[in-house]
Protein backbone atom coordinates (compact mmCIF):
# COMPACT_ATOMS: atom_id res chain seq x y z
CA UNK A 1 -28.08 -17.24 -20.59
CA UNK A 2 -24.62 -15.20 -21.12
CA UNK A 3 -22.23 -16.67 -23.36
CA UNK A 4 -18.16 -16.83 -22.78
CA UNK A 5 -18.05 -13.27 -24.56
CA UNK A 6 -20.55 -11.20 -21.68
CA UNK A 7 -17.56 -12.38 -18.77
CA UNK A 8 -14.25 -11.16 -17.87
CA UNK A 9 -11.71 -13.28 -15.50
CA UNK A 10 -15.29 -15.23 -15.32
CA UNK A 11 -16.98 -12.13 -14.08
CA UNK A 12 -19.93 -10.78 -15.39
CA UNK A 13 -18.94 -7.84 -17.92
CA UNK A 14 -21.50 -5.61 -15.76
CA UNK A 15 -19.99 -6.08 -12.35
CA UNK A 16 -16.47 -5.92 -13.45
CA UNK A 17 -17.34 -2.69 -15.19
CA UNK A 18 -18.69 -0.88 -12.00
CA UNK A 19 -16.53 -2.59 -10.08
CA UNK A 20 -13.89 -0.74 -12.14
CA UNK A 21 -15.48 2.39 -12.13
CA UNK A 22 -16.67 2.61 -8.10
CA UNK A 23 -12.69 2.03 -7.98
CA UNK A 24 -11.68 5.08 -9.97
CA UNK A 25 -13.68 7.36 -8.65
CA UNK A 26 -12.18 6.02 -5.18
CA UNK A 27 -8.90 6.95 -6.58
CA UNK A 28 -10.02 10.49 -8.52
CA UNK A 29 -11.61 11.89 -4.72
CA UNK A 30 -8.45 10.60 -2.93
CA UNK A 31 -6.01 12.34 -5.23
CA UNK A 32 -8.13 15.64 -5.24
CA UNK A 33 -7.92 15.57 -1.67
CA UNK A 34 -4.02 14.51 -1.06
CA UNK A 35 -3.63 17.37 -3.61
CA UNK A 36 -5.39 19.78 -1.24
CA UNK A 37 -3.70 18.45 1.95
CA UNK A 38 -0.44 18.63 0.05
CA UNK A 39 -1.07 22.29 -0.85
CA UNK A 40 -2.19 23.36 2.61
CA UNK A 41 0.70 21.78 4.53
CA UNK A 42 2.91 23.67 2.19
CA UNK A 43 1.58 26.94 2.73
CA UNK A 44 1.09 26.27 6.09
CA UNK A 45 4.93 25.97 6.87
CA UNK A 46 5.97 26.51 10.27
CA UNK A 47 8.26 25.08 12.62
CA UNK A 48 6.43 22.29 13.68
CA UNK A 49 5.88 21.47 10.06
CA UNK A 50 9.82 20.98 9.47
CA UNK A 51 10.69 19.13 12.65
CA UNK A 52 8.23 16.68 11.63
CA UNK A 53 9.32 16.34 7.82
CA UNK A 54 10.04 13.04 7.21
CA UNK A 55 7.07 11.98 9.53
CA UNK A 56 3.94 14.16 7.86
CA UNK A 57 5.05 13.35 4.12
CA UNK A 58 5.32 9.72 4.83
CA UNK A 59 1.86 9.76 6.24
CA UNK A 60 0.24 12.30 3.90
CA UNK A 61 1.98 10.96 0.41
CA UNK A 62 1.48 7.53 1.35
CA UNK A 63 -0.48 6.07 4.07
CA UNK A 64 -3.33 8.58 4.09
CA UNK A 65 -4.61 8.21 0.15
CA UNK A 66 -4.36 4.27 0.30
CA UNK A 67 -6.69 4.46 3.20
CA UNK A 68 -8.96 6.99 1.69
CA UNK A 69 -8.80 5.00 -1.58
CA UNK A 70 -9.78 1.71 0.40
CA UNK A 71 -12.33 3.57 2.51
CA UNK A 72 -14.38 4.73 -0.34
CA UNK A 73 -13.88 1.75 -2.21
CA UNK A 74 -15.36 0.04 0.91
CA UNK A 75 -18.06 2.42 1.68
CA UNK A 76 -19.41 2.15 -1.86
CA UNK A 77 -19.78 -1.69 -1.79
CA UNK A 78 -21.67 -2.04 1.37
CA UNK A 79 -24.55 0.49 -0.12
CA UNK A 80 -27.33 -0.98 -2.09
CA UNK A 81 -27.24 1.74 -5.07
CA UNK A 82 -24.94 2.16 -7.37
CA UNK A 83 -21.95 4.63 -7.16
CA UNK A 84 -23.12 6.38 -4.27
CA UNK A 85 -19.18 8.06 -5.00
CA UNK A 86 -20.10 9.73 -7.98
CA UNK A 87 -23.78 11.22 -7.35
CA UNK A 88 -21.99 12.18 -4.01
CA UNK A 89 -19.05 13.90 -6.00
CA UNK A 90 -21.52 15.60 -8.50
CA UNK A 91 -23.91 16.93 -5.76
CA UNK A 92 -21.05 18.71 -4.89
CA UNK A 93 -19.74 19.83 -8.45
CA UNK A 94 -23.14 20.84 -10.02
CA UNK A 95 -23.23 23.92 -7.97
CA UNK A 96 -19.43 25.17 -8.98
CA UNK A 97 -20.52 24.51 -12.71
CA UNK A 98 -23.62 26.53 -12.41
CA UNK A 99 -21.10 29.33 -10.96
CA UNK A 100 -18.73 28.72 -13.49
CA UNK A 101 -21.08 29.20 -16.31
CA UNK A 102 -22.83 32.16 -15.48
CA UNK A 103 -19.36 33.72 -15.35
């Protein structure tokens, strides 16, 4: 049996634990990527761009991270294994750390 000391907010220590970690991995990818999206709709400024100022920031700044955020978040839960989110992210880092190293 688990005592009173094993639970948070009546939670099992465990769960809330990868709970909080499935969540801030959610929140690490969608940063990287508003980051990139940021940095490529400022060097791609054109015309267009500038007409629709207001519009694009509103939607790239603020709507399009929360629903990344959520959508990862989401996508993680309904999967049997644990943070598929982070072996995703470091199939995809492993290789640039291999590169980096034999630099």
């Amino acid at each position: 049996m688990t005592n009173e000391t094993d639970r948070i907010y009546g939670y099992p220590r465990k769960t809330v634990i990868l709970e909080a970690c499935r969540l801030s991995y959610a929140i690490a990818i969608a940063g990287a990527v508003t980051l990139l999206a940021g940095l490529g709709r400022y060097w791609a400024d054109s015309e267009i761009l500038r007409s629709a100022e207001p519009f694009t920031s509103v939607i790239l700044l603020v709507v399009f991270p929360i629903a990344l955020i959520l959508s990862l978040y989401i996508y993680d839960r309904r999967h049997e294994e644990d943070l598929v989110i982070a072996d995703a992210v470091l199939y995809v880092i492993q290789p640039i750390i291999r590169l980096l190293k034999r630099v």
